[in-house]
C-alpha atoms as a PDB file:
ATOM      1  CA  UNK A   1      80.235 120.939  98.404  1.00  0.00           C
ATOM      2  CA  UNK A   2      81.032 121.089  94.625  1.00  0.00           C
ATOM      3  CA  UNK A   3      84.744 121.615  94.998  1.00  0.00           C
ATOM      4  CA  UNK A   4      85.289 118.849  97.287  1.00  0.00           C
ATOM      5  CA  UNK A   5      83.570 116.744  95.391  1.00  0.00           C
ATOM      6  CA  UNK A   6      85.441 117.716  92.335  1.00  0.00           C
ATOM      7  CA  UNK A   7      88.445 117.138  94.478  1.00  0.00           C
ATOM      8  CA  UNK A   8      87.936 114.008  95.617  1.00  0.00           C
ATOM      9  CA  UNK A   9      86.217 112.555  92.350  1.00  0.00           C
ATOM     10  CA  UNK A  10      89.942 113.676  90.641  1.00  0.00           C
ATOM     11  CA  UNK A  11      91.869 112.004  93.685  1.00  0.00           C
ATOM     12  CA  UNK A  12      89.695 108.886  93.771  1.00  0.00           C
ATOM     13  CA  UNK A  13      89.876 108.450  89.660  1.00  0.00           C
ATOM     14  CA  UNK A  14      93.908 108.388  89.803  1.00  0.00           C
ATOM     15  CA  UNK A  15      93.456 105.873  92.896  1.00  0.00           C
ATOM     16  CA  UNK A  16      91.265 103.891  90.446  1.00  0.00           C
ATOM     17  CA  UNK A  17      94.000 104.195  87.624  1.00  0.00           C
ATOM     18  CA  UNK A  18      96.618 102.626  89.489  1.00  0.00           C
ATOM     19  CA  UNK A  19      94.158  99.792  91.012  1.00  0.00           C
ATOM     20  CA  UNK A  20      93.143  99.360  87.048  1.00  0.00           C
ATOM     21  CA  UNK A  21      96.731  98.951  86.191  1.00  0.00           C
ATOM     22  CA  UNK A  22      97.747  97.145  88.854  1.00  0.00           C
ATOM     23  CA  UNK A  23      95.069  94.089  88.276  1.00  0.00           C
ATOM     24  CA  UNK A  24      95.726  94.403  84.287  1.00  0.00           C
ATOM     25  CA  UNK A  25      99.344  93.435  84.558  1.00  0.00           C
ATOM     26  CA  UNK A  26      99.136  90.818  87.176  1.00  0.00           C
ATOM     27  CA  UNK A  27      96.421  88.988  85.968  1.00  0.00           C
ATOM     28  CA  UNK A  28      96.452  85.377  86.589  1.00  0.00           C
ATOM     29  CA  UNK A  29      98.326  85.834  89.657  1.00  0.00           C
ATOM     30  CA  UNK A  30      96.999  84.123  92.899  1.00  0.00           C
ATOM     31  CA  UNK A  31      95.577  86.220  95.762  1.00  0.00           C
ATOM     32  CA  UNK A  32      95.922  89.572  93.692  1.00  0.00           C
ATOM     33  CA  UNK A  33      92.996  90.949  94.809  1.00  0.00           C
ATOM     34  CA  UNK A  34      93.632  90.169  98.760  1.00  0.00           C
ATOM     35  CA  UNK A  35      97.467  92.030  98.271  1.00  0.00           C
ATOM     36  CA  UNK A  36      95.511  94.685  96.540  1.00  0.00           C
ATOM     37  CA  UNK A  37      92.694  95.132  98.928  1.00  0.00           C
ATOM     38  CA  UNK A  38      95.803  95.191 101.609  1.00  0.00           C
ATOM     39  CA  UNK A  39      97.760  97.863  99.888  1.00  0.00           C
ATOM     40  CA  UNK A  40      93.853  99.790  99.456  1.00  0.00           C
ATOM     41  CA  UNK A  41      93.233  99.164 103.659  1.00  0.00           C
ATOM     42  CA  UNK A  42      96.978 100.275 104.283  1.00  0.00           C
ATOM     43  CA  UNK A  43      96.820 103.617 102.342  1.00  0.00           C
ATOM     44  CA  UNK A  44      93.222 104.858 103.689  1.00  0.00           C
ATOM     45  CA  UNK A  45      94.866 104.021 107.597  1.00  0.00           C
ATOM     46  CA  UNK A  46      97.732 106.188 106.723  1.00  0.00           C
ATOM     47  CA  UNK A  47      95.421 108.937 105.390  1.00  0.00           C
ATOM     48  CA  UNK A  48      93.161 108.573 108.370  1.00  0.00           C
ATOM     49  CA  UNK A  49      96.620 108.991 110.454  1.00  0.00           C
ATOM     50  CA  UNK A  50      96.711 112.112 108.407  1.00  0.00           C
ATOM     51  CA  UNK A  51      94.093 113.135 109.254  1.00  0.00           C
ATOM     52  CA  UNK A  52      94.212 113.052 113.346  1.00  0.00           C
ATOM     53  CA  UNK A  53      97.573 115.021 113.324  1.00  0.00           C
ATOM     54  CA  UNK A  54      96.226 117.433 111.150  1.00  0.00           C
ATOM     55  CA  UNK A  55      93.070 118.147 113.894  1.00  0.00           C
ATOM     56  CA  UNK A  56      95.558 117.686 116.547  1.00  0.00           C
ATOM     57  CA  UNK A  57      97.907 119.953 115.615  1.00  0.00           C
ATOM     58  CA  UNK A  58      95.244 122.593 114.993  1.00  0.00           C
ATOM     59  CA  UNK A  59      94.249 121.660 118.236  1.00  0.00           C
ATOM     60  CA  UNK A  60      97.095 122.177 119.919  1.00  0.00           C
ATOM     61  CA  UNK A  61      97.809 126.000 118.775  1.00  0.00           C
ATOM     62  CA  UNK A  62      93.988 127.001 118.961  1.00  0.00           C
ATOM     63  CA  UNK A  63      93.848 130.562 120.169  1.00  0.00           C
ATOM     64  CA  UNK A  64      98.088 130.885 118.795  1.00  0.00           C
ATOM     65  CA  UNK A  65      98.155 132.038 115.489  1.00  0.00           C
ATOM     66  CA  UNK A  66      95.508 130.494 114.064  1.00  0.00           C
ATOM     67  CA  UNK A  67      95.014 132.541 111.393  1.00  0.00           C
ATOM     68  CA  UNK A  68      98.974 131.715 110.252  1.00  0.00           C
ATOM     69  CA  UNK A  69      98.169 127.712 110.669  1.00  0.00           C
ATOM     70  CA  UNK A  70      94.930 128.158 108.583  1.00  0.00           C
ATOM     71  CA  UNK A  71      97.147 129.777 106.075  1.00  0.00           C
ATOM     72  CA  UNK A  72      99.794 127.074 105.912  1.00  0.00           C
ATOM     73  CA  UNK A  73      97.038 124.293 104.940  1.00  0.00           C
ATOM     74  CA  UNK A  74      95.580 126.024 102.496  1.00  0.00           C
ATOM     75  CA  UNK A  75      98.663 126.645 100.621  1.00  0.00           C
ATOM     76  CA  UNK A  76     100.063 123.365 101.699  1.00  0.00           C
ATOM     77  CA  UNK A  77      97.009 122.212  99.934  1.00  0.00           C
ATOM     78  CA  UNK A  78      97.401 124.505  96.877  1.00  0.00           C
ATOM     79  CA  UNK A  79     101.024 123.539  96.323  1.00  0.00           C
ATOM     80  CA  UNK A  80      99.912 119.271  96.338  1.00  0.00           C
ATOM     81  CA  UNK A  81      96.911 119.655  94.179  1.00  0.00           C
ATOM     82  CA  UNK A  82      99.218 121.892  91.594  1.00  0.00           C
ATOM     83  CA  UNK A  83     101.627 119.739  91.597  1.00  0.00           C
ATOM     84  CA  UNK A  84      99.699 116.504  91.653  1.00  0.00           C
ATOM     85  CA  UNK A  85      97.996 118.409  88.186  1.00  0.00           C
ATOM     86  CA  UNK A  86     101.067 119.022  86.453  1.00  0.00           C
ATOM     87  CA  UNK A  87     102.866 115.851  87.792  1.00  0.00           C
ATOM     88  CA  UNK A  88     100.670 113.715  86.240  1.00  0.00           C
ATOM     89  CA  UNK A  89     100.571 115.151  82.871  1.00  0.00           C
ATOM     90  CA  UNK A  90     104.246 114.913  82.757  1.00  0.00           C
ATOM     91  CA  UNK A  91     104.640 111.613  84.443  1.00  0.00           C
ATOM     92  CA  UNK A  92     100.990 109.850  84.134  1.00  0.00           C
ATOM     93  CA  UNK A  93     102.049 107.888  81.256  1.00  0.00           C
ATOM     94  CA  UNK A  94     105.436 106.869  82.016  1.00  0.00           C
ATOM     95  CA  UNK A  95     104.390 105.981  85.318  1.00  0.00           C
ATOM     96  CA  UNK A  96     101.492 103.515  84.247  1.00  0.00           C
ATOM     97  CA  UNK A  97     104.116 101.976  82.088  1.00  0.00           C
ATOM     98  CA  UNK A  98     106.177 101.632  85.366  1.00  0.00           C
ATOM     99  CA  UNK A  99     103.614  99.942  87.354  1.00  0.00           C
ATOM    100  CA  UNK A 100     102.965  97.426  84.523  1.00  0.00           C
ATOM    101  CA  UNK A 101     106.777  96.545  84.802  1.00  0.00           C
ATOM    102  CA  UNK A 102     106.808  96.126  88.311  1.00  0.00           C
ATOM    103  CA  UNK A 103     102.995  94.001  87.712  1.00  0.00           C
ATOM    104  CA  UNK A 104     105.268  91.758  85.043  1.00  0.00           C
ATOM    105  CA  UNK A 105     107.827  91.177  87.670  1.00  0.00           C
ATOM    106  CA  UNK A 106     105.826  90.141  90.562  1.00  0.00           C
ATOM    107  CA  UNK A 107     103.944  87.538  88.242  1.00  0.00           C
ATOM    108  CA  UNK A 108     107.354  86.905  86.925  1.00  0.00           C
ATOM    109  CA  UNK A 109     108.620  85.913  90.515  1.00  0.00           C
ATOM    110  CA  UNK A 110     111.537  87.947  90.332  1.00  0.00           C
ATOM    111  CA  UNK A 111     109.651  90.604  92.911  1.00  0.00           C
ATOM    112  CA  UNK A 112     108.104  90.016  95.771  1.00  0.00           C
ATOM    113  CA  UNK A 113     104.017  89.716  95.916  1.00  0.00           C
ATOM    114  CA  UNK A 114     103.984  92.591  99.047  1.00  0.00           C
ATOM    115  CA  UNK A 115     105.229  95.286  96.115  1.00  0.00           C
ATOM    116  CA  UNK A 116     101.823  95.441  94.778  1.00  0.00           C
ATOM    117  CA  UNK A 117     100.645  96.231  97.858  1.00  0.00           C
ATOM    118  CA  UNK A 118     103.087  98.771  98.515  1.00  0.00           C
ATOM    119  CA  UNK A 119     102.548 100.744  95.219  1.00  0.00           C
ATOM    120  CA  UNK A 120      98.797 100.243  95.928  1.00  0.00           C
ATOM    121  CA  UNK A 121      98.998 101.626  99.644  1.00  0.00           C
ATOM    122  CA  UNK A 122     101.166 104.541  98.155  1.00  0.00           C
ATOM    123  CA  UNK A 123      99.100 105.662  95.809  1.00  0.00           C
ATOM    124  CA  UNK A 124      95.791 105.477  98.172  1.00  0.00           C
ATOM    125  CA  UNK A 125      97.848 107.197 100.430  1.00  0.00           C
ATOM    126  CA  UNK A 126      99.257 110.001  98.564  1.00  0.00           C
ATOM    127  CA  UNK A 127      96.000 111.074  96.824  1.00  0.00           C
ATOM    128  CA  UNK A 128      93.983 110.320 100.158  1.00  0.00           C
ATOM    129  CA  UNK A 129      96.584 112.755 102.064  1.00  0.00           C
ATOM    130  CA  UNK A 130      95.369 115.546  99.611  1.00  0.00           C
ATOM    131  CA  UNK A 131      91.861 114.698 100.002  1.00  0.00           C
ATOM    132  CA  UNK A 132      92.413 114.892 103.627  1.00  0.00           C
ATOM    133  CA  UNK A 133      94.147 118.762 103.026  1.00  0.00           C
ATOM    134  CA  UNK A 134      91.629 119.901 100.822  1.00  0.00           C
ATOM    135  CA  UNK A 135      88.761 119.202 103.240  1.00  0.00           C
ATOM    136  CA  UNK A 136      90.238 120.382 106.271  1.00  0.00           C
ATOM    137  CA  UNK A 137      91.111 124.178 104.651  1.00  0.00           C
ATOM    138  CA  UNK A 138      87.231 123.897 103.576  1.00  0.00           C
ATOM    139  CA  UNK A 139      86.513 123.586 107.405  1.00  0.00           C
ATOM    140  CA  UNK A 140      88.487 125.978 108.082  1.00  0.00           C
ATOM    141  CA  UNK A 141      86.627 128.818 105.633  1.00  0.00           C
ATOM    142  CA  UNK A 142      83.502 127.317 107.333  1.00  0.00           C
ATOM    143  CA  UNK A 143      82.124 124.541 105.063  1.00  0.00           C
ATOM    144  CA  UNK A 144      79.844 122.929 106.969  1.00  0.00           C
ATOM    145  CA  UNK A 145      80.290 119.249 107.967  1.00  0.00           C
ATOM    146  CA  UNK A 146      77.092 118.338 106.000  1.00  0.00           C
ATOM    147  CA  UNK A 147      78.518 119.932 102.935  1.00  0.00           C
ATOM    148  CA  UNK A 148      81.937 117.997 103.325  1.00  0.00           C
ATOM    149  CA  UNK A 149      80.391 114.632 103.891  1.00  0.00           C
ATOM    150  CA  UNK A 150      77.819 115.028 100.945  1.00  0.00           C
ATOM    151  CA  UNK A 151      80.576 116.106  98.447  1.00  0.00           C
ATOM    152  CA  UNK A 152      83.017 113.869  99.883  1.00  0.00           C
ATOM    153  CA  UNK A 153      80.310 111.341  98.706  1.00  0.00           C
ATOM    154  CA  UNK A 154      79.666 112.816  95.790  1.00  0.00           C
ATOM    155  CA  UNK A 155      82.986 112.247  94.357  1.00  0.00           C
ATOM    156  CA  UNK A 156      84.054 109.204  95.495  1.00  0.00           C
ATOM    157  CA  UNK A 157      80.982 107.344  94.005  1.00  0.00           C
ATOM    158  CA  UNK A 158      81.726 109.332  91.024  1.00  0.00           C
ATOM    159  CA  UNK A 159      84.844 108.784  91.152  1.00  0.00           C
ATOM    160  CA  UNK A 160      84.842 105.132  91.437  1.00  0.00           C
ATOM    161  CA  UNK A 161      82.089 104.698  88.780  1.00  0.00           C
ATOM    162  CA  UNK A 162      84.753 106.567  85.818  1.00  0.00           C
ATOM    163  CA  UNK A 163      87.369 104.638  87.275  1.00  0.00           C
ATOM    164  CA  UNK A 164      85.550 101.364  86.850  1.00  0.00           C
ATOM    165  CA  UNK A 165      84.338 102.656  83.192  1.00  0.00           C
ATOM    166  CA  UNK A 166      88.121 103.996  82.120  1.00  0.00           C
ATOM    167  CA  UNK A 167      88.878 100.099  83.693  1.00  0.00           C
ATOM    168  CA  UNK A 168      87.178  98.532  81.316  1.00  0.00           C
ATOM    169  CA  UNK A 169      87.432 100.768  78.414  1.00  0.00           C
ATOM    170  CA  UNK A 170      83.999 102.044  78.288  1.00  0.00           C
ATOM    171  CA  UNK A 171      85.500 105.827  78.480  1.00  0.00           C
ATOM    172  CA  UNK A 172      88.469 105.325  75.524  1.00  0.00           C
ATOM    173  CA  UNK A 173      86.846 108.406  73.445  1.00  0.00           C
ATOM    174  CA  UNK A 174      86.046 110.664  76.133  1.00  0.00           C
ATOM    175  CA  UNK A 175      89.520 109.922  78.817  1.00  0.00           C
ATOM    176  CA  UNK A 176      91.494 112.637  77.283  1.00  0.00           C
ATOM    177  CA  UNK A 177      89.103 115.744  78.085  1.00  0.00           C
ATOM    178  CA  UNK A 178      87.741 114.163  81.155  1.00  0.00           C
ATOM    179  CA  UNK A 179      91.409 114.512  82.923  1.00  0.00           C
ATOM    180  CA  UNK A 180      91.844 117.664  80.868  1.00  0.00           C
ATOM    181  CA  UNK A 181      89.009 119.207  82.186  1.00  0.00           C
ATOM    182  CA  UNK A 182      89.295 118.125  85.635  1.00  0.00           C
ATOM    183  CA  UNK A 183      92.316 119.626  85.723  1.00  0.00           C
ATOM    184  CA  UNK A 184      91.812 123.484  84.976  1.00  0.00           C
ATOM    185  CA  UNK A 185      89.271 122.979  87.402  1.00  0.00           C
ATOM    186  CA  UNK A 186      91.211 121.990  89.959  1.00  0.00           C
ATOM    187  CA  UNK A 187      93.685 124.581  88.382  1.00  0.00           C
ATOM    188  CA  UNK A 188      90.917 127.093  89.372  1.00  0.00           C
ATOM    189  CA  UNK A 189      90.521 125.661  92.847  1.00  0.00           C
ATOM    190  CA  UNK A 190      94.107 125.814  93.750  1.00  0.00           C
ATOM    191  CA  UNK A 191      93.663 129.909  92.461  1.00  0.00           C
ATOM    192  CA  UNK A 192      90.858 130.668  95.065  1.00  0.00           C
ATOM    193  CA  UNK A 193      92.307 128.851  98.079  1.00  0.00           C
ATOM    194  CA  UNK A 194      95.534 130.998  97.193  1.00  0.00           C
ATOM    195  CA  UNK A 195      93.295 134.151  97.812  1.00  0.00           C
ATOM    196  CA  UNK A 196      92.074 132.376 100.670  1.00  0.00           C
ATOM    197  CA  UNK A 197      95.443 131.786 102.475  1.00  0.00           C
ATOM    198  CA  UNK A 198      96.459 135.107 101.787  1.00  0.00           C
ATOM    199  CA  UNK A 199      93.501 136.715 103.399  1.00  0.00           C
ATOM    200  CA  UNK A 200      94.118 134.663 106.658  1.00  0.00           C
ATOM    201  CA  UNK A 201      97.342 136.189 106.319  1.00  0.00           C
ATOM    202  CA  UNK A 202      96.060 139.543 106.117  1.00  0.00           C
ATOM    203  CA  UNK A 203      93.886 139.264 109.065  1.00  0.00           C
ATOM    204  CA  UNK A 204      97.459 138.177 111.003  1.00  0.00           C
ATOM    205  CA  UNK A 205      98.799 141.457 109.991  1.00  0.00           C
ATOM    206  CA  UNK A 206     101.453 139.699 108.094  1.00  0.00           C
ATOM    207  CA  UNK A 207     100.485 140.684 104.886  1.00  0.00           C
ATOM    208  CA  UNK A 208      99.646 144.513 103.579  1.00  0.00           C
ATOM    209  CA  UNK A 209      95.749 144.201 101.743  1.00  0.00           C
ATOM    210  CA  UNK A 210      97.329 147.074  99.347  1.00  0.00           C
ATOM    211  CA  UNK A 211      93.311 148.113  98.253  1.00  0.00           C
ATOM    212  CA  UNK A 212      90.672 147.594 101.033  1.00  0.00           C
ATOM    213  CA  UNK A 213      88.646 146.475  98.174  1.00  0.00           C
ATOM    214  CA  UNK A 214      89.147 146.135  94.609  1.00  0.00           C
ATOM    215  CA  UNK A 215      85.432 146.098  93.583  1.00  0.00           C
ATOM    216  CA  UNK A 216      81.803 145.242  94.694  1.00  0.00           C
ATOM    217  CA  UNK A 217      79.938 142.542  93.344  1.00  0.00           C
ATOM    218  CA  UNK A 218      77.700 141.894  95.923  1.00  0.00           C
ATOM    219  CA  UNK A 219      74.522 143.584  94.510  1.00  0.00           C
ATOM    220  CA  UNK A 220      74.746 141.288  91.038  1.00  0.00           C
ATOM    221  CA  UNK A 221      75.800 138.131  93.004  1.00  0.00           C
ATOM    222  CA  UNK A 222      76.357 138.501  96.989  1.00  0.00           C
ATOM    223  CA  UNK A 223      79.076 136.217  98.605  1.00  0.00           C
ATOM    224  CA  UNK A 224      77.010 135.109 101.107  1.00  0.00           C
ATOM    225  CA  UNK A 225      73.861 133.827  98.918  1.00  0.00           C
ATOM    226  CA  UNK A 226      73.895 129.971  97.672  1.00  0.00           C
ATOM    227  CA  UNK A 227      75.059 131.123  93.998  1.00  0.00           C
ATOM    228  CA  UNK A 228      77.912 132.992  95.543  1.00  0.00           C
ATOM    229  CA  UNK A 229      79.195 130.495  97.945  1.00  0.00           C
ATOM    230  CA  UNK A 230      79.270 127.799  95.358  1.00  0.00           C
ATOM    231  CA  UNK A 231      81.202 130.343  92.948  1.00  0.00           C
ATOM    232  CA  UNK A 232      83.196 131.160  95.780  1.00  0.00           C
ATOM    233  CA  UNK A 233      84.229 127.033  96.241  1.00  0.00           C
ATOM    234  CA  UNK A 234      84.365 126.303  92.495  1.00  0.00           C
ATOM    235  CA  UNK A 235      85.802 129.280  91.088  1.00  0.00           C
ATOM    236  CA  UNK A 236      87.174 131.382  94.348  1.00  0.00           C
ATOM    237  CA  UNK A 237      84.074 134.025  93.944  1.00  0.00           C
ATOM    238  CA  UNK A 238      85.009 137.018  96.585  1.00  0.00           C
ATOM    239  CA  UNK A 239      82.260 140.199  95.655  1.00  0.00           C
ATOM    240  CA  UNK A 240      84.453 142.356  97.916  1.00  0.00           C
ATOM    241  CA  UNK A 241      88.436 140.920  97.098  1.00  0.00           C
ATOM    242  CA  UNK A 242      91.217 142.919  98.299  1.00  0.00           C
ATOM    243  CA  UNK A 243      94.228 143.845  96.251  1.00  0.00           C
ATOM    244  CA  UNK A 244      96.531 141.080  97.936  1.00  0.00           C
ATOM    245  CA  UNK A 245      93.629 138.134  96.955  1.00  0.00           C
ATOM    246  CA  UNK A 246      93.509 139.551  93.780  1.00  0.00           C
ATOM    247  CA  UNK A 247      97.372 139.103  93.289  1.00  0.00           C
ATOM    248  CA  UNK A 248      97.764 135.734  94.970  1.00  0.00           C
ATOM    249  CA  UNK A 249      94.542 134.230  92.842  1.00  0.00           C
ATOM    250  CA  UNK A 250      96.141 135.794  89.399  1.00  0.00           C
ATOM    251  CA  UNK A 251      99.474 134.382  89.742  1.00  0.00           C
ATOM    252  CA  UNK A 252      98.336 131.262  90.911  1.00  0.00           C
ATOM    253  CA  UNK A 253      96.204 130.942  87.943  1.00  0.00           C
ATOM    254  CA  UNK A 254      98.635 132.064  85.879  1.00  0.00           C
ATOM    255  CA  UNK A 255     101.765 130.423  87.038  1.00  0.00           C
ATOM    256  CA  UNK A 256     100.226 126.513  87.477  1.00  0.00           C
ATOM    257  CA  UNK A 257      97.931 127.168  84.680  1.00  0.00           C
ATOM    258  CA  UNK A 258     101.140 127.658  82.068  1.00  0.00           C
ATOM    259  CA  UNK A 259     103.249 125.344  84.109  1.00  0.00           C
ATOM    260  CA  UNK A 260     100.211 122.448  82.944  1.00  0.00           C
ATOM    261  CA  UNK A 261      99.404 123.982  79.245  1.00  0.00           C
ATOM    262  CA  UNK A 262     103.249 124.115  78.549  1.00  0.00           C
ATOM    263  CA  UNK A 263     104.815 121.498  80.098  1.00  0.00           C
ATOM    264  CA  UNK A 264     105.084 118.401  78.137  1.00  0.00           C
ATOM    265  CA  UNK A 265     104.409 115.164  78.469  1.00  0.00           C
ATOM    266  CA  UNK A 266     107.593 112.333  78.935  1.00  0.00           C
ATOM    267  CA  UNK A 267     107.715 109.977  76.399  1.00  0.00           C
ATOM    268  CA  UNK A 268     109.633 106.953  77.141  1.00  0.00           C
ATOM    269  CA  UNK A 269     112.091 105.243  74.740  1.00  0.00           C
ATOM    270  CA  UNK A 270     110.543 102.338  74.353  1.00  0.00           C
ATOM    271  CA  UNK A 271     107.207 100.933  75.004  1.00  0.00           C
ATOM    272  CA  UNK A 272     105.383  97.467  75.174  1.00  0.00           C
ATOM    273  CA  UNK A 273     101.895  96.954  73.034  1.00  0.00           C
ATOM    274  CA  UNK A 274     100.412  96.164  76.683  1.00  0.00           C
ATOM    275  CA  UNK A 275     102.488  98.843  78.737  1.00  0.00           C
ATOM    276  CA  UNK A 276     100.795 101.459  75.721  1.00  0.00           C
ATOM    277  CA  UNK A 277      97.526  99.673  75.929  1.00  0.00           C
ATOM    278  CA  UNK A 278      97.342 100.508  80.144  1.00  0.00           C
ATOM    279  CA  UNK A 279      99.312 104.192  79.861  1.00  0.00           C
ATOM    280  CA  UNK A 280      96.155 104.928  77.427  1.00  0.00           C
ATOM    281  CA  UNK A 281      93.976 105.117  81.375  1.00  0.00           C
ATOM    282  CA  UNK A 282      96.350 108.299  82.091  1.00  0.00           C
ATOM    283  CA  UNK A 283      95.891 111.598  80.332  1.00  0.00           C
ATOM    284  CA  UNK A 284      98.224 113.124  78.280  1.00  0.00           C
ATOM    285  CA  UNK A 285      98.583 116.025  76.027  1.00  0.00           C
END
């Protein structure tokens, strides 16, 4: 429950960033917030069409190499949230200072009003699409339904809340370790559903375990207990890990972990006082 709703309280504060952007440059425009509440209804359709192909298509191969298809989404998963991390710490700035261009230009009248809702629907559906990813590999470890829907919750109120607050500037002295934190732990997420992938892939036989088990926790904190589960989900907790988890949750942590601390952040040529003033809602380092 506490990793989705990290999750989706990360994916539903960069929906809020854009929304926050979006209405800051086009104020004064007429019927802004009906093209934004279209682009908002488009995206979460599209993510809901996400959705049913994802349950059909696991579906369709029940009983066929599940084990591989359970595999695939979690990494599929691991590789969008890492690079949605380190994306947006190269890109989050330069990209809020894009949107505001675009806002200029559709209050402007040289674009047409249907772009907002396009960048709006595109952003609701990218980060809804991961959402959608990250829940469906937690069904698959056996999350219950309950726990889904509750953190689901969880995050998207929370979620919303920051991005109203970072909106209207209420978070200016706290924005910077708020992304930066949310970030190593989704950095730390990604790690554990690594290990998680690979063991589906060991119980396919398509992957060697190379040590039936590296250690045993279980009698200071036991995998199956409350405590353990939730370590498991926030922090990829296994008190029996074989050698294969072990190496696919180190070099995940490793690899996106130095790929976010060392890669820098983009800095534009030139920047507007009110293109600055919005790119100051995106982390940066």
């Amino acid at each position: 429950m506490y990793g989705i709703a990290t999750v989706v309280f990360r994916e539903i504060i960069e929906i809020a960033l854009v929304l926050g952007i979006v209405l800051a440059a086009t104020r004064g425009l007429p019927k802004r917030g009906l093209l934004v509440s279209a682009g908002l209804a488009v995206g979460v359709i599209g993510s809901f069409i996400v959705f049913l192909f994802t349950d059909t298509i696991a579906d369709s191969i029940d009983g066929m190499g599940q084990e591989v298809f359970n595999a695939c989404i979690m990494f599929t998963a691991v590789g969008f949230l890492s690079w949605t991390v380190i994306w947006m710490k190269r890109h989050g700035r330069e990209l809020a200072q894009h949107i505001n261009a675009v806002g200029a230009e559709v209050v402007a009248g040289r674009k047409s009003l249907f772009v907002i809702v396009f960048v709006v629907a595109l952003a609701t559906l990218r980060e809804g699409a991961e959402i959608v990813l990250f829940t469906y590999s937690q069904s698959l470890i056996g999350v219950p339904a309950t726990s889904i829907a509750l953190g689901g919750l969880i995050g998207f109120v929370g979620g919303a809340a920051v991005g109203l607050m970072l909106y209207m500037g209420l978070l200016k002295t706290v924005k910077r370790h708020l992304f930066t934190v949310t970030s190593w732990m989704l950095i730390i997420l990604t790690a554990g559903m690594a290990a998680q992938g690979a063991s589906f892939l060991i119980q396919a036989d398509m992957l060697p375990m190379l040590s039936a088990q590296v250690w045993d926790t279980s009698a200071v904190l036991d995998g199956g207990s409350f405590l353990g589960e939730t370590m498991g989900v926030l922090f990829g907790y296994n008190a029996r890990p074989t050698g294969m988890e072990l190496v696919f949750y180190v070099s995940v942590l490793l690899i996106v972990g130095a790929a976010y601390k060392f890669i820098g952040t983009v800095k534009p040529k030139t920047v507007t006082a009110k293109a600055e003033e919005q790119a100051e809602a995106v982390p940066a380092e």
